[in-house]
PDB file of N, CA and C in Angstrom:
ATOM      1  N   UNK A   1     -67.784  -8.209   9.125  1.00  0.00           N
ATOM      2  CA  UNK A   1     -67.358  -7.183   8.191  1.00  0.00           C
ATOM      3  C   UNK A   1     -66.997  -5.892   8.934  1.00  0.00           C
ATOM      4  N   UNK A   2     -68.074  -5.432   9.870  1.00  0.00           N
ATOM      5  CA  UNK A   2     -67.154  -4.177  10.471  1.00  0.00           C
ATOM      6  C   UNK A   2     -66.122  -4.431  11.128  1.00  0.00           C
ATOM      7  N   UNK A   3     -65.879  -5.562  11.887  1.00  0.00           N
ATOM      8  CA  UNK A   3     -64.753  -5.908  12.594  1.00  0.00           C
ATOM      9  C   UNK A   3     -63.414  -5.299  11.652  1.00  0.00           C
ATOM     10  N   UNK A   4     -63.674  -6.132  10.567  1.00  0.00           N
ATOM     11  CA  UNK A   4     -62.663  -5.407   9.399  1.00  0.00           C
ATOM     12  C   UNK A   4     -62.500  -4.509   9.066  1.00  0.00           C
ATOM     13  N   UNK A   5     -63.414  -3.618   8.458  1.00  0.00           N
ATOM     14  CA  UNK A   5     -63.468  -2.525   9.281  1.00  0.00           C
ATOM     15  C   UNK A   5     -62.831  -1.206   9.636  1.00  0.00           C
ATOM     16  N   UNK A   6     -63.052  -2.092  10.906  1.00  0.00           N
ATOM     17  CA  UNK A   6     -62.702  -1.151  12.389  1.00  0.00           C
ATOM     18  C   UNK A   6     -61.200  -1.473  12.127  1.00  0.00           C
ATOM     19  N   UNK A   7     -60.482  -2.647  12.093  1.00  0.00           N
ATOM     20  CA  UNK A   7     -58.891  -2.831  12.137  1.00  0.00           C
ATOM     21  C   UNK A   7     -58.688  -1.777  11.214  1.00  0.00           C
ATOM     22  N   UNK A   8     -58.849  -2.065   9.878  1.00  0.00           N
ATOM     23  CA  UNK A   8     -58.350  -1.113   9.003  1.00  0.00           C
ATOM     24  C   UNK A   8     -57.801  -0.034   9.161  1.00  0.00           C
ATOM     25  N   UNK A   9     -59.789   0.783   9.465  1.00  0.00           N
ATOM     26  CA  UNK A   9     -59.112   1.918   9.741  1.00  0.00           C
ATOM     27  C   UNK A   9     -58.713   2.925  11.123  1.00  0.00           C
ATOM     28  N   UNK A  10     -58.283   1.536  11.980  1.00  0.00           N
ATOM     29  CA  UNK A  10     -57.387   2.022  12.891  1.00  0.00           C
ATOM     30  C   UNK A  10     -55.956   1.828  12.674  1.00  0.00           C
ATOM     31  N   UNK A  11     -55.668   1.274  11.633  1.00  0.00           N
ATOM     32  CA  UNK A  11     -54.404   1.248  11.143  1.00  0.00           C
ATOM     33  C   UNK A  11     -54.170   2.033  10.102  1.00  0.00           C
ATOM     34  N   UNK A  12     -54.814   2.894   9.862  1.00  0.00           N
ATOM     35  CA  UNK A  12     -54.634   3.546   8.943  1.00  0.00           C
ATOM     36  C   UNK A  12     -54.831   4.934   9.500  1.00  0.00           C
ATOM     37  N   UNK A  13     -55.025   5.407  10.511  1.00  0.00           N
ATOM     38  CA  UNK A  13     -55.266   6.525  11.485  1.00  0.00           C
ATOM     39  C   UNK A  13     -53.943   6.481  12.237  1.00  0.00           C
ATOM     40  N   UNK A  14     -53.104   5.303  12.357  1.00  0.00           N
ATOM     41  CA  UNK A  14     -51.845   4.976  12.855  1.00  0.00           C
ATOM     42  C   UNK A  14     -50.801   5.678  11.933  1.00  0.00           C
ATOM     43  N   UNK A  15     -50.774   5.209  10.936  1.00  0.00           N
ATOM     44  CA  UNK A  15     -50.275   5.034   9.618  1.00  0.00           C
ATOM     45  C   UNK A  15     -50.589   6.927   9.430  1.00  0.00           C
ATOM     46  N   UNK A  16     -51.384   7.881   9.663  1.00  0.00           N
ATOM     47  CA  UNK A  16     -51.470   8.873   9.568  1.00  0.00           C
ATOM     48  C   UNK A  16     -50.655   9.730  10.588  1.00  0.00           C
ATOM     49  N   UNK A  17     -51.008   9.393  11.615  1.00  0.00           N
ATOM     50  CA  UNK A  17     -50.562  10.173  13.292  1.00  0.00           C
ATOM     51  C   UNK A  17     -48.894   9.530  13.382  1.00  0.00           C
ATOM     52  N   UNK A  18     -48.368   8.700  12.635  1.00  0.00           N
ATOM     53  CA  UNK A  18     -47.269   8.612  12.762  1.00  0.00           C
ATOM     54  C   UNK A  18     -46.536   9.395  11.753  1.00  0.00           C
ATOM     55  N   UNK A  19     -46.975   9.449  10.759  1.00  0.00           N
ATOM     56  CA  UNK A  19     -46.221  10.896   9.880  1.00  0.00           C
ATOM     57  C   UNK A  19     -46.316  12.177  10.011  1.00  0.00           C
ATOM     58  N   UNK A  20     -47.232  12.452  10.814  1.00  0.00           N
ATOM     59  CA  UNK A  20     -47.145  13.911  11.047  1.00  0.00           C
ATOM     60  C   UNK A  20     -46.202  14.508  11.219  1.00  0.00           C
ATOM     61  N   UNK A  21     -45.850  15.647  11.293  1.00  0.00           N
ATOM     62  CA  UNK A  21     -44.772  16.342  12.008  1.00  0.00           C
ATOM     63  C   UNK A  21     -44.640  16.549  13.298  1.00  0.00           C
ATOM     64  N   UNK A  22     -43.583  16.653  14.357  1.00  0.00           N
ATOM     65  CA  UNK A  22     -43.899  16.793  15.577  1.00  0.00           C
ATOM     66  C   UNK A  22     -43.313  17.529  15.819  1.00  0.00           C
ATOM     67  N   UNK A  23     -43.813  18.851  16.579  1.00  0.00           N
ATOM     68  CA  UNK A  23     -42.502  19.993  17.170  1.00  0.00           C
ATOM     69  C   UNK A  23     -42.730  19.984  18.605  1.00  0.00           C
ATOM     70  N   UNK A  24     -41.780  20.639  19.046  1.00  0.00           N
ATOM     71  CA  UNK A  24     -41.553  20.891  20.141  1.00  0.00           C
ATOM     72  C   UNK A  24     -42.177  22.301  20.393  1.00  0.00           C
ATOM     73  N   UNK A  25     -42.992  22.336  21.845  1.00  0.00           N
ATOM     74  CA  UNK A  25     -43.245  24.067  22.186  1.00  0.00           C
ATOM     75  C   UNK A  25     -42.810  24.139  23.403  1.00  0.00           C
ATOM     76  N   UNK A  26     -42.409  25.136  23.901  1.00  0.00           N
ATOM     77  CA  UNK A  26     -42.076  26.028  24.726  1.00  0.00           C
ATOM     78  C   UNK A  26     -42.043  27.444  24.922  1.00  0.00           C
ATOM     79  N   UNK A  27     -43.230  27.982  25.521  1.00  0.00           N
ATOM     80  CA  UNK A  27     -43.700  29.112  25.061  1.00  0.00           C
ATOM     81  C   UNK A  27     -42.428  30.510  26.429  1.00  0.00           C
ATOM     82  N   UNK A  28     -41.855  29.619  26.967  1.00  0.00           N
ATOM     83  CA  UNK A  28     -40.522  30.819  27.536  1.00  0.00           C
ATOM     84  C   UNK A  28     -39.589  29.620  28.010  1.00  0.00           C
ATOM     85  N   UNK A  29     -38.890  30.133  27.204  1.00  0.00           N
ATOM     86  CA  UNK A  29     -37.101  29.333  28.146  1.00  0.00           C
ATOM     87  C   UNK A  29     -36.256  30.268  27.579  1.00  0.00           C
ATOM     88  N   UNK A  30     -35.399  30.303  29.033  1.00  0.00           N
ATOM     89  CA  UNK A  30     -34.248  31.381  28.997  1.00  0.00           C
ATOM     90  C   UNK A  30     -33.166  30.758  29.095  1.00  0.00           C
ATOM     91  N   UNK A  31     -31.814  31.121  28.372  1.00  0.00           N
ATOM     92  CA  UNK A  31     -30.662  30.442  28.058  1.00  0.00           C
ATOM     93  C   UNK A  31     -30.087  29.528  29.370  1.00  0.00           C
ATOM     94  N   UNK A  32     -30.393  30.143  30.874  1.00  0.00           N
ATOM     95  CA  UNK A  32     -29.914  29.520  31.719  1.00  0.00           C
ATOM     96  C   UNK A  32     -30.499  28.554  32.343  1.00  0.00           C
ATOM     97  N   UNK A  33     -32.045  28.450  31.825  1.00  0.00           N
ATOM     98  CA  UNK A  33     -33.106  27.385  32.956  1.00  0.00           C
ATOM     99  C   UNK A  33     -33.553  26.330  31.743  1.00  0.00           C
ATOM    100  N   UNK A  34     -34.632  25.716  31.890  1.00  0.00           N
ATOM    101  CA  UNK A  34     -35.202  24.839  30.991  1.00  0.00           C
ATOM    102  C   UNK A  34     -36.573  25.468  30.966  1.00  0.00           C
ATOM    103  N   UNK A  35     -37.181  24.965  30.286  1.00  0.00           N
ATOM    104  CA  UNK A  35     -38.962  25.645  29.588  1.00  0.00           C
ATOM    105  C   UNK A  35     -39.494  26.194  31.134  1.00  0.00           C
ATOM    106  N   UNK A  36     -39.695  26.910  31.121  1.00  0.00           N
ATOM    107  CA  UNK A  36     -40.676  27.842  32.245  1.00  0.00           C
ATOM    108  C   UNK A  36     -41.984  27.695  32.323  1.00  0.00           C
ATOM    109  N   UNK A  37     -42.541  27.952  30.424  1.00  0.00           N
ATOM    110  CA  UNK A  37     -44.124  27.926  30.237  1.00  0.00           C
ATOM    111  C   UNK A  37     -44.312  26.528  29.001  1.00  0.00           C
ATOM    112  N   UNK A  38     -45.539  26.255  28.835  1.00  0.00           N
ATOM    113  CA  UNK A  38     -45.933  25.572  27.693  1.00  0.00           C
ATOM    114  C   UNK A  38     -45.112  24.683  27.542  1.00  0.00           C
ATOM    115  N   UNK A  39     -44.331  23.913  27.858  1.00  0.00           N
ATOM    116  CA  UNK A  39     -43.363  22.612  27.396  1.00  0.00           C
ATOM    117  C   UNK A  39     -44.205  21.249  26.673  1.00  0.00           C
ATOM    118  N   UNK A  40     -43.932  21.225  25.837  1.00  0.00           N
ATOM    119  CA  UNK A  40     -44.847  19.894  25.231  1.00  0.00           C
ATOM    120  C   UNK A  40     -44.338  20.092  23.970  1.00  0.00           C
ATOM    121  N   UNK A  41     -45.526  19.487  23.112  1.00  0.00           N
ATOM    122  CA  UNK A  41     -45.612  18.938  22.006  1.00  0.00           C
ATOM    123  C   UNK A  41     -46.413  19.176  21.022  1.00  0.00           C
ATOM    124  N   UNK A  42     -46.289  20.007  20.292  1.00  0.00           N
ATOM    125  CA  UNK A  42     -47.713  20.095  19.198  1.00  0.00           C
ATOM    126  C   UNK A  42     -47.535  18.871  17.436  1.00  0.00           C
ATOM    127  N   UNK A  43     -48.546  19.119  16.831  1.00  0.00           N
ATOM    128  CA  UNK A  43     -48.522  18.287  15.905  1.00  0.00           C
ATOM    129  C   UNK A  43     -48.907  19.288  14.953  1.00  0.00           C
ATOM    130  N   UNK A  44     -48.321  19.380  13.911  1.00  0.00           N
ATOM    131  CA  UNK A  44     -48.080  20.393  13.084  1.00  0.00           C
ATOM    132  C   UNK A  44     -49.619  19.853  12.062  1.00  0.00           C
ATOM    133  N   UNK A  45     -50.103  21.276  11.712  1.00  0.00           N
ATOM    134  CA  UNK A  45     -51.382  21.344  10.606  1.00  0.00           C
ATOM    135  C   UNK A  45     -50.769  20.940   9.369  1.00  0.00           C
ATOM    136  N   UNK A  46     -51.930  21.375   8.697  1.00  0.00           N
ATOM    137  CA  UNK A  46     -52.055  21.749   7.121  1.00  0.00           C
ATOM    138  C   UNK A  46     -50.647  23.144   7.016  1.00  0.00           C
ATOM    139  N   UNK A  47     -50.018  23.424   5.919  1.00  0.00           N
ATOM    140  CA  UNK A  47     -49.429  24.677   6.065  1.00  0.00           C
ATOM    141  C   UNK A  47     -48.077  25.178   7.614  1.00  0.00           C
ATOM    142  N   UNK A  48     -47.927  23.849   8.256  1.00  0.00           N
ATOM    143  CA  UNK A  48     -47.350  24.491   9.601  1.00  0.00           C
ATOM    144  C   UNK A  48     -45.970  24.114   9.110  1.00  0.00           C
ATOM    145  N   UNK A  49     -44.997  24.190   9.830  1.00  0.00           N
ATOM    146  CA  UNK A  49     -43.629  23.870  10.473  1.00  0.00           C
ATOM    147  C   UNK A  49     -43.137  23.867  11.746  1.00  0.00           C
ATOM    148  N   UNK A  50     -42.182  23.235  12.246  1.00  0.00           N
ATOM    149  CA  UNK A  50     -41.437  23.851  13.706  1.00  0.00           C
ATOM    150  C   UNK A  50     -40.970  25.228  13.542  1.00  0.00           C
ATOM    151  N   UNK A  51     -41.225  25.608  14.751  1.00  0.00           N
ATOM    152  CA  UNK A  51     -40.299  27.151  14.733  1.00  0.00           C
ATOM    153  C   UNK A  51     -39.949  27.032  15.931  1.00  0.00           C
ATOM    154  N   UNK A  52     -38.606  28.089  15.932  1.00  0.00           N
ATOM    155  CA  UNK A  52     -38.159  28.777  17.264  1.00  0.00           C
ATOM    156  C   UNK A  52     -37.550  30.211  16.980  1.00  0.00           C
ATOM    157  N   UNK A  53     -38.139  30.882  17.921  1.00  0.00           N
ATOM    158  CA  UNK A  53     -37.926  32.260  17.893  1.00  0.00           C
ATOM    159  C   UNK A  53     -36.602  32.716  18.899  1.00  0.00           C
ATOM    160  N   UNK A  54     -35.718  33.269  18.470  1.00  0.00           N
ATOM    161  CA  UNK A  54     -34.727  33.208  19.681  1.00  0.00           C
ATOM    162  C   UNK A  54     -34.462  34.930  19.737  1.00  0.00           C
ATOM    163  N   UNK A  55     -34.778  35.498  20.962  1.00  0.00           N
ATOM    164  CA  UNK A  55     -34.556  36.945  21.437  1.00  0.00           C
ATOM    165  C   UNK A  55     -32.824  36.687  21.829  1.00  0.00           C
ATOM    166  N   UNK A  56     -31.994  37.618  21.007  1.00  0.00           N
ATOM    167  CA  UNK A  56     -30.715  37.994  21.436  1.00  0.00           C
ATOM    168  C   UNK A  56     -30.382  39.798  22.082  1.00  0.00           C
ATOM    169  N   UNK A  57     -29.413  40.255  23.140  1.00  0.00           N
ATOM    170  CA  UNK A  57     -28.968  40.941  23.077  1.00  0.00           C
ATOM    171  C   UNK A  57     -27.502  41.010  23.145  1.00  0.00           C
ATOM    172  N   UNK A  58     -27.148  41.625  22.110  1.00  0.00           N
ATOM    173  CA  UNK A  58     -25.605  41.416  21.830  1.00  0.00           C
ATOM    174  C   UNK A  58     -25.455  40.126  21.212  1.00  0.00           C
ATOM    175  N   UNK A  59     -24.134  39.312  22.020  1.00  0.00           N
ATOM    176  CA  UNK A  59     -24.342  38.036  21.499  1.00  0.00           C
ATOM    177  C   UNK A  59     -24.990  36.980  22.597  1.00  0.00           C
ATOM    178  N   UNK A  60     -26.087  37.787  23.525  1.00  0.00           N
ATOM    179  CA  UNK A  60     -26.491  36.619  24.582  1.00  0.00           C
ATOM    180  C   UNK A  60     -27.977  36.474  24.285  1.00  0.00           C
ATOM    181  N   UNK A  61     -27.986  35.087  23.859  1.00  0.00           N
ATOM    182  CA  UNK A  61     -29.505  34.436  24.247  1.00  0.00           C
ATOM    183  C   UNK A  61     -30.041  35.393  25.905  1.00  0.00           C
ATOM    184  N   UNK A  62     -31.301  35.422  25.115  1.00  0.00           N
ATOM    185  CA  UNK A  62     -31.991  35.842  26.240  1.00  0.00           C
ATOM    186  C   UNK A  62     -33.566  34.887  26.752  1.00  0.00           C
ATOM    187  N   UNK A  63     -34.247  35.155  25.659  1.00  0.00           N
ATOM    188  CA  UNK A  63     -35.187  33.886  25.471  1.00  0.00           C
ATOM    189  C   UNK A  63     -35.449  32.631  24.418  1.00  0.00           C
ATOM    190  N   UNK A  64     -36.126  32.122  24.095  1.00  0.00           N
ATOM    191  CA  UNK A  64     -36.560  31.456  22.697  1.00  0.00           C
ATOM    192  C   UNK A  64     -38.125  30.877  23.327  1.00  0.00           C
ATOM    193  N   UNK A  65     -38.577  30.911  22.071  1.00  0.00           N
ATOM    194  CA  UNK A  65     -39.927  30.609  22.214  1.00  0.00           C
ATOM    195  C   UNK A  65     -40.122  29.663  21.259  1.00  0.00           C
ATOM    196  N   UNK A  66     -41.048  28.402  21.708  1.00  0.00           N
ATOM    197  CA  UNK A  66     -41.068  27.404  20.512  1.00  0.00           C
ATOM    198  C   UNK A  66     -42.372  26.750  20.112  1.00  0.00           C
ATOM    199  N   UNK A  67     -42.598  26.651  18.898  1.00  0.00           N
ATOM    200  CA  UNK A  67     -44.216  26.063  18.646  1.00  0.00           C
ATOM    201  C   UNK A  67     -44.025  25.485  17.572  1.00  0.00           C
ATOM    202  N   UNK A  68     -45.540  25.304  16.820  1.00  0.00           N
ATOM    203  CA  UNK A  68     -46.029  24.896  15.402  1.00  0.00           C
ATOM    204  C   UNK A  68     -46.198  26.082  14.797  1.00  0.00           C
ATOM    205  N   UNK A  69     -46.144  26.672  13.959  1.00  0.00           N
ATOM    206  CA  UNK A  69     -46.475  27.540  13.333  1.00  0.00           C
ATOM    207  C   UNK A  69     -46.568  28.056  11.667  1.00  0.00           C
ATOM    208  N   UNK A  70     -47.798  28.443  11.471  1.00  0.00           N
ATOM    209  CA  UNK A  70     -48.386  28.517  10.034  1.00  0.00           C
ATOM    210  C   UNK A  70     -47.776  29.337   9.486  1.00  0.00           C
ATOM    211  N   UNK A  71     -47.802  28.749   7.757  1.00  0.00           N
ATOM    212  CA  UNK A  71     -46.654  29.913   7.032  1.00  0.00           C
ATOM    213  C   UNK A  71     -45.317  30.371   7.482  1.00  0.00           C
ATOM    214  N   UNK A  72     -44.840  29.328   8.219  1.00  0.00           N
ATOM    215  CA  UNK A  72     -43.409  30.294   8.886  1.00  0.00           C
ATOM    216  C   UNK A  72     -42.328  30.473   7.652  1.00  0.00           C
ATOM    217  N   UNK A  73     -41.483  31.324   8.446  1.00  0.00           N
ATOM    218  CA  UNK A  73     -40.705  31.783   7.414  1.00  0.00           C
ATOM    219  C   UNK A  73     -39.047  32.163   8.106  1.00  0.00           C
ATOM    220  N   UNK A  74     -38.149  32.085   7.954  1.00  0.00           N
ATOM    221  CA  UNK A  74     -36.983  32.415   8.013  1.00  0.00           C
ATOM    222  C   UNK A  74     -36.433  33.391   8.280  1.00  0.00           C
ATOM    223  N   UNK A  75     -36.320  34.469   8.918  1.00  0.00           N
ATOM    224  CA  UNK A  75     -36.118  35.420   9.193  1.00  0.00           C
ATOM    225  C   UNK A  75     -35.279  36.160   9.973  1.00  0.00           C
ATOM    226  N   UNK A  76     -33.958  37.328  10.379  1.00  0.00           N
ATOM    227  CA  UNK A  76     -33.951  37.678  11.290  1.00  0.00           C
ATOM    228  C   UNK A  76     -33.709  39.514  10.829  1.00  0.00           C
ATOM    229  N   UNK A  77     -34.381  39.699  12.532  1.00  0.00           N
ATOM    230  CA  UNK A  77     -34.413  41.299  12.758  1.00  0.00           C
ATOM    231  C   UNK A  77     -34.025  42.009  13.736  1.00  0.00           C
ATOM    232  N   UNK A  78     -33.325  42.829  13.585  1.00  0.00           N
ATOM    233  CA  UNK A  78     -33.011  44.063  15.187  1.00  0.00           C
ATOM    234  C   UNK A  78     -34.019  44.794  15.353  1.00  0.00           C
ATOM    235  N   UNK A  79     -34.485  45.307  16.414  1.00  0.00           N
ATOM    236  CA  UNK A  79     -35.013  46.117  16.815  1.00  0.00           C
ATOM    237  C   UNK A  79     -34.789  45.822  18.064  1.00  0.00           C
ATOM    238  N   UNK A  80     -34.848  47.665  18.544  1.00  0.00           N
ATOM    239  CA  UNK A  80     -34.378  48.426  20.325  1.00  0.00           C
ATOM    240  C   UNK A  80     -32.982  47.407  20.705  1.00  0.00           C
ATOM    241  N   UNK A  81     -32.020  47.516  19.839  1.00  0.00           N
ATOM    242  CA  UNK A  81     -30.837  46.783  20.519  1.00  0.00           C
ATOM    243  C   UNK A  81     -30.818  45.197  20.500  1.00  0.00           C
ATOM    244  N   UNK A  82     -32.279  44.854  19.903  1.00  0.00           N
ATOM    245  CA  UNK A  82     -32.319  42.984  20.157  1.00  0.00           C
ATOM    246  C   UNK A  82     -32.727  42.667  18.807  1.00  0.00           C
ATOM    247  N   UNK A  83     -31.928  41.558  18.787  1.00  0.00           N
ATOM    248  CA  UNK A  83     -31.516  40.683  17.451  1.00  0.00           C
ATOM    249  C   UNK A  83     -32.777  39.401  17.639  1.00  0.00           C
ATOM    250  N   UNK A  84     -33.884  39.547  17.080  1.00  0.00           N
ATOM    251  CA  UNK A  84     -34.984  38.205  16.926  1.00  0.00           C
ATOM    252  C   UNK A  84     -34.810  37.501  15.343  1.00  0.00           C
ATOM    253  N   UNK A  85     -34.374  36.236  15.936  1.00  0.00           N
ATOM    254  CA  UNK A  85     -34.346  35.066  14.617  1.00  0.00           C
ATOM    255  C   UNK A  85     -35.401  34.036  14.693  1.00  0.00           C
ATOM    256  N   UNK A  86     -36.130  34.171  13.630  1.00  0.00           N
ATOM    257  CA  UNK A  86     -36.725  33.187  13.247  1.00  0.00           C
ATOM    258  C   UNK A  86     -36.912  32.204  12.553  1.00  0.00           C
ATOM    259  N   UNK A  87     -36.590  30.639  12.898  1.00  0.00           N
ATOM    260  CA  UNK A  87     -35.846  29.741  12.576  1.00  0.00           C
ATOM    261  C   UNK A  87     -37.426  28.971  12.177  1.00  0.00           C
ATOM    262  N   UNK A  88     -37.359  27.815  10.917  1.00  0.00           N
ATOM    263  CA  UNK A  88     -38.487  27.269  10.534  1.00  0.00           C
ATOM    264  C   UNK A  88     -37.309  25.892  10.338  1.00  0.00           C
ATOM    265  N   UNK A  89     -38.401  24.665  10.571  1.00  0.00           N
ATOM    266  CA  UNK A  89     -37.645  23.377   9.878  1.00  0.00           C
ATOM    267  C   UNK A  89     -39.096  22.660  10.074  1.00  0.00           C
ATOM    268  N   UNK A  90     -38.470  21.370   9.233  1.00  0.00           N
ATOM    269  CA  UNK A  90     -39.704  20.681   8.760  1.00  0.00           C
ATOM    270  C   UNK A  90     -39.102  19.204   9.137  1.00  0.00           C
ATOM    271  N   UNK A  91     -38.194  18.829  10.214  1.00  0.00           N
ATOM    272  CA  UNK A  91     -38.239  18.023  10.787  1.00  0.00           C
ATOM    273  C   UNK A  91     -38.694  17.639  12.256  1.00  0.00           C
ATOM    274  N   UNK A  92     -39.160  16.099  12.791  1.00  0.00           N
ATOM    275  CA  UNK A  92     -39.732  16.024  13.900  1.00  0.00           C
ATOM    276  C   UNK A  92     -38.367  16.612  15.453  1.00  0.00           C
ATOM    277  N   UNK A  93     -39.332  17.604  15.471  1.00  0.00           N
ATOM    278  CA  UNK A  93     -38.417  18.321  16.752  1.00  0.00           C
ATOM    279  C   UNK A  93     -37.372  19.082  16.872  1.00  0.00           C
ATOM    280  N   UNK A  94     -36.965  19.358  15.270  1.00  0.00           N
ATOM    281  CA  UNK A  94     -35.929  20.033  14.711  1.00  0.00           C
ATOM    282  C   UNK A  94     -35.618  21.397  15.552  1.00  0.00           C
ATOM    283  N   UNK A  95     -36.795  22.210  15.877  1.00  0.00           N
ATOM    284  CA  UNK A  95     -36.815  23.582  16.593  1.00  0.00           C
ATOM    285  C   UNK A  95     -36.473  23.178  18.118  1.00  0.00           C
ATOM    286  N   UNK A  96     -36.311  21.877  18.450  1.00  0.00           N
ATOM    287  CA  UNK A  96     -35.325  22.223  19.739  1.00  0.00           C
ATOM    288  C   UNK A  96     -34.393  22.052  19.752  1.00  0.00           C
ATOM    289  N   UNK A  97     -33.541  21.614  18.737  1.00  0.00           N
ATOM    290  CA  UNK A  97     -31.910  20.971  17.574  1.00  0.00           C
ATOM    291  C   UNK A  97     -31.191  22.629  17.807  1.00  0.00           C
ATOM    292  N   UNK A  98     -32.567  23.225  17.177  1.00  0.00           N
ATOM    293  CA  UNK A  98     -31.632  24.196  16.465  1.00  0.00           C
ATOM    294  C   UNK A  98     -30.972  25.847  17.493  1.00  0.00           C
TER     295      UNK A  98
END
C-alpha cells in the first residue's frame, strides 16, 4: 500500500512542478553582452509573474534586469533622462521574449 502511495504522489508532485510558471532571471545584462549576474531560472509563487525591467537612455537599451516577481505590474517611467519599462507576462520565459 505505501508503495502506492509513494507512486502517486510522486506523480502528482510531477503533475504540479510541471505547471508552474517558469521565468527567466538575470539580475544585469547589457544590450551588448549576455547575463553578467544571476542567469537562471526561478519558479514563480503564489501571486508572481515574469518580469523584465529594461533601463533606456534615449532610444538605447542600456540594461534589463529579469526575475519572478510579486504583484507585478505594467508600467513605464522617465526619470533623470532614463526611460524604465516594466514588462509583466504570465508565460514560461516570456520575460526573455520580450
Amino acid at each position: 500500500m505505501e508503495k502506492h502511495f509513494l507512486v502517486i504522489f510522486s506523480f502528482l508532485c510531477l503533475i504540479v512542478a510541471g505547471a508552474s510558471l517558469k521565468c527567466t532571471t538575470c539580475h544585469l545584462q547589457t544590450q551588448a553582452d549576455r547575463c553578467r549576474r544571476g542567469f537562471g531560472i526561478c519558479v514563480a509563487q503564489k501571486d508572481e509573474q515574469c518580469m523584465i525591467l529594461k533601463i533606456f537612455q534615449g532610444d538605447t537599451l542600456q540594461l534589463s534586469y529579469m526575475v519572478c516577481q510579486k504583484f507585478c505590474q505594467n508600467l513605464t517611467m522617465v526619470y533623470d533622462k532614463r526611460t524604465y519599462v516594466h514588462e509583466c507576462c504570465k508565460e514560461n520565459f516570456c520575460n526573455f521574449r520580450l
